[in-house]
C-alpha atoms as a PDB file:
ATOM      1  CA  UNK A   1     101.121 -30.806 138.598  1.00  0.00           C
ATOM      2  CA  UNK A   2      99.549 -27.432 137.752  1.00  0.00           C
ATOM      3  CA  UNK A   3     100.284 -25.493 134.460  1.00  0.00           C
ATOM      4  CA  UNK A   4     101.723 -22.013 134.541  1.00  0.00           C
ATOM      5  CA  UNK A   5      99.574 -19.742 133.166  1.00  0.00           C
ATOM      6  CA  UNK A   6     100.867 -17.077 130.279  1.00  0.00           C
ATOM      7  CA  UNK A   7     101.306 -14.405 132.928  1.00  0.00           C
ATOM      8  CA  UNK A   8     104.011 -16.595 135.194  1.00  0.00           C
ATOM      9  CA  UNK A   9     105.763 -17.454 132.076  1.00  0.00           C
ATOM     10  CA  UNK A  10     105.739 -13.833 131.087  1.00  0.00           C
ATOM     11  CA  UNK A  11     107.082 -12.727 134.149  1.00  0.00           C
ATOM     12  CA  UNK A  12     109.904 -15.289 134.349  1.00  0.00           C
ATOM     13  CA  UNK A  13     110.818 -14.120 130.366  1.00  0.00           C
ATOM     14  CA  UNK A  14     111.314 -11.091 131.404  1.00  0.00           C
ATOM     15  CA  UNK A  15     113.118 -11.300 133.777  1.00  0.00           C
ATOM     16  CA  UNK A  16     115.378 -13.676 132.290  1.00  0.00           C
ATOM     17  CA  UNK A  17     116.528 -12.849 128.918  1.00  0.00           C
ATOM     18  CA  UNK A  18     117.498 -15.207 126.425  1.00  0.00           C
ATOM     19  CA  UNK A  19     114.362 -17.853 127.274  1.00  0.00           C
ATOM     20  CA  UNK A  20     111.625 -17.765 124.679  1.00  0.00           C
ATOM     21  CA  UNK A  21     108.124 -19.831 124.671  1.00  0.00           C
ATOM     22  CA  UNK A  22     108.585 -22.608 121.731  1.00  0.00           C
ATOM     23  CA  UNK A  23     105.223 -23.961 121.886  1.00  0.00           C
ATOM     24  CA  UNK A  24     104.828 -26.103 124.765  1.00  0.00           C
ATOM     25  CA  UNK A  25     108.378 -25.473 125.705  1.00  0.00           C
ATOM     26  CA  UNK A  26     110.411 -23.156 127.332  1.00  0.00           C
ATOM     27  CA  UNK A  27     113.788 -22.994 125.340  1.00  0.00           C
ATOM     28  CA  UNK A  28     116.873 -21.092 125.493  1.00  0.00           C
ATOM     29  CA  UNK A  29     120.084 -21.277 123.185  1.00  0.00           C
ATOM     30  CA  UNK A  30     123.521 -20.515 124.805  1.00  0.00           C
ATOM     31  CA  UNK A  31     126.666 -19.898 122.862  1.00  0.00           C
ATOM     32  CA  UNK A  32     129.871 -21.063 124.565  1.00  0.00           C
ATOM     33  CA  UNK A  33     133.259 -20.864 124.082  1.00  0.00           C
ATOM     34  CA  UNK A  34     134.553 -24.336 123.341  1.00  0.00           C
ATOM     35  CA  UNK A  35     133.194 -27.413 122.648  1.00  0.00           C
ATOM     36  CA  UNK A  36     134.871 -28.757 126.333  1.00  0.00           C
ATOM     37  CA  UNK A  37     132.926 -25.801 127.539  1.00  0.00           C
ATOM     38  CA  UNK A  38     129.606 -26.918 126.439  1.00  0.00           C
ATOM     39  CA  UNK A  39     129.929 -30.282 127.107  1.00  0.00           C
ATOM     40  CA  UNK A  40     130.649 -28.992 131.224  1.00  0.00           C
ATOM     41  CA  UNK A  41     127.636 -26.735 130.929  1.00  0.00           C
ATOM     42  CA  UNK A  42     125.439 -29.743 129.415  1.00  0.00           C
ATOM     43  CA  UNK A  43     127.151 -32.137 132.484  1.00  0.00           C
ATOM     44  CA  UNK A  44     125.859 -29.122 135.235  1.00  0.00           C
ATOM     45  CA  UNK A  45     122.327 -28.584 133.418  1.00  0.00           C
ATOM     46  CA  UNK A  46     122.258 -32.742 133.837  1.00  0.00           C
ATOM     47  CA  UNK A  47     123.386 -32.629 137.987  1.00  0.00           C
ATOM     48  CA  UNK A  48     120.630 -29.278 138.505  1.00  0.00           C
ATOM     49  CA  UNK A  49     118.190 -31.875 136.735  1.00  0.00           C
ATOM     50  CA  UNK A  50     118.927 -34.836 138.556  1.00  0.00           C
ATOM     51  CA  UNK A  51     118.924 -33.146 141.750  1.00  0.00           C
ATOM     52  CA  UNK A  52     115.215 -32.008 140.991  1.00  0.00           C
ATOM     53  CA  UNK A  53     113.968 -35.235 139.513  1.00  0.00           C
ATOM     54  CA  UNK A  54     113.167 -33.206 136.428  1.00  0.00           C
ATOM     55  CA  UNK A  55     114.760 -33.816 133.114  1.00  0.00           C
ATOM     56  CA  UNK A  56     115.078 -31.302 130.164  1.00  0.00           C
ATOM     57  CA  UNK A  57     115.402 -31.613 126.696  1.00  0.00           C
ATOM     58  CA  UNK A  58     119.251 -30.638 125.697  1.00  0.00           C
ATOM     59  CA  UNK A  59     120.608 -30.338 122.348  1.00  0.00           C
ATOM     60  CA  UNK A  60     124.675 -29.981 121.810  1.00  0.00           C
ATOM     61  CA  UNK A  61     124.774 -29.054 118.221  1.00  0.00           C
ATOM     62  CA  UNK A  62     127.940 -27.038 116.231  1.00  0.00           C
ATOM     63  CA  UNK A  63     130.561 -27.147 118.528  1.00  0.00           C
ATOM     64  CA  UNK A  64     129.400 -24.506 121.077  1.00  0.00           C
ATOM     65  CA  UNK A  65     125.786 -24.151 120.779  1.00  0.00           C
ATOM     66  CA  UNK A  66     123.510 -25.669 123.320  1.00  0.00           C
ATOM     67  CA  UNK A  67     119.747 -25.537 123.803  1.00  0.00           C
ATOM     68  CA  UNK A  68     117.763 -26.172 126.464  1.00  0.00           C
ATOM     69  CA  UNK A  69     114.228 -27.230 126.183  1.00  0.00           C
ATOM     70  CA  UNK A  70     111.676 -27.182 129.563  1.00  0.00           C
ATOM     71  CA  UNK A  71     108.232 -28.577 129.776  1.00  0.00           C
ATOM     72  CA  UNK A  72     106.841 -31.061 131.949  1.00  0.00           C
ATOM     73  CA  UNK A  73     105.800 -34.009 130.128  1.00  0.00           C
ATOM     74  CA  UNK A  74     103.277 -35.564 132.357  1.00  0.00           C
ATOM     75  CA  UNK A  75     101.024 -32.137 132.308  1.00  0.00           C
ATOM     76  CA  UNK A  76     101.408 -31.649 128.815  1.00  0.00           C
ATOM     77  CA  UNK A  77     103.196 -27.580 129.449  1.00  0.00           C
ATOM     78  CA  UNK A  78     105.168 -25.499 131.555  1.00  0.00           C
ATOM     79  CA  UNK A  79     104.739 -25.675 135.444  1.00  0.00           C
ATOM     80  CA  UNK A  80     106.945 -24.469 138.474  1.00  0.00           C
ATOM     81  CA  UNK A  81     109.374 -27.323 137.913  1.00  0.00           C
ATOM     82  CA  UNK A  82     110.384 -26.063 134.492  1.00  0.00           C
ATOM     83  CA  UNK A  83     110.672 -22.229 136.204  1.00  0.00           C
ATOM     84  CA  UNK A  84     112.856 -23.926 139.077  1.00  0.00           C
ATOM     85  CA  UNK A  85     115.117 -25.541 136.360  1.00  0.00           C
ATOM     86  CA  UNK A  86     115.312 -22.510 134.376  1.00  0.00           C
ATOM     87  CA  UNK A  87     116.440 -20.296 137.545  1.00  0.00           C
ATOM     88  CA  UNK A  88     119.435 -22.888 138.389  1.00  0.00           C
ATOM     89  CA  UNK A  89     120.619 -22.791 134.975  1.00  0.00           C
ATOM     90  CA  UNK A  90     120.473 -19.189 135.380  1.00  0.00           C
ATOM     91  CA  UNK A  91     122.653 -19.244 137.990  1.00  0.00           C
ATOM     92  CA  UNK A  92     124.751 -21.563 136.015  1.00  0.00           C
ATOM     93  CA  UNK A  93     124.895 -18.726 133.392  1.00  0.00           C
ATOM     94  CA  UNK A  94     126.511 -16.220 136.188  1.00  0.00           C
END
């Protein structure tokens, strides 16, 4: 699997606010409104994984705060899996 160079991860930032480079990872922290809300969203980030074979990182922390962590372990960074992931839990967002 091929890394994403600074300039694809750039353009996906951008266009997709919220998501921030983390070292190795790209992370994003959403703010819900209950804790049965963010449990749901955590449950849908889990199916959009599954159904790409690609598992983030998620931490549930407070009671309404998730954050979701994307890198591809095998090639050590970010590749297109980690943008696909990103853009369904965009549309999750919506």
């Amino acid at each position: 699997m091929k890394l994403l160079n600074n300039e694809q991860i750039n353009d996906f930032m951008l266009n997709n606010t919220g998501w921030i480079l983390n070292g190795e990872k790209l992370t994003r922290d959403f703010t819900l409104n209950s804790f049965t809300d963010s449990l749901t969203f955590v449950v849908k980030v889990g199916i959009e994984a599954e159904k790409l074979d690609h598992h983030p990182d998620i931490l549930l922390h407070s009671w309404n705060k998730v954050r979701i962590m994307l890198t591809t372990h095998s090639a050590n960074g970010i590749t297109d899996l980690d943008i696909k992931l990103a853009n369904q839990i965009e549309i999750l967002t919506k």
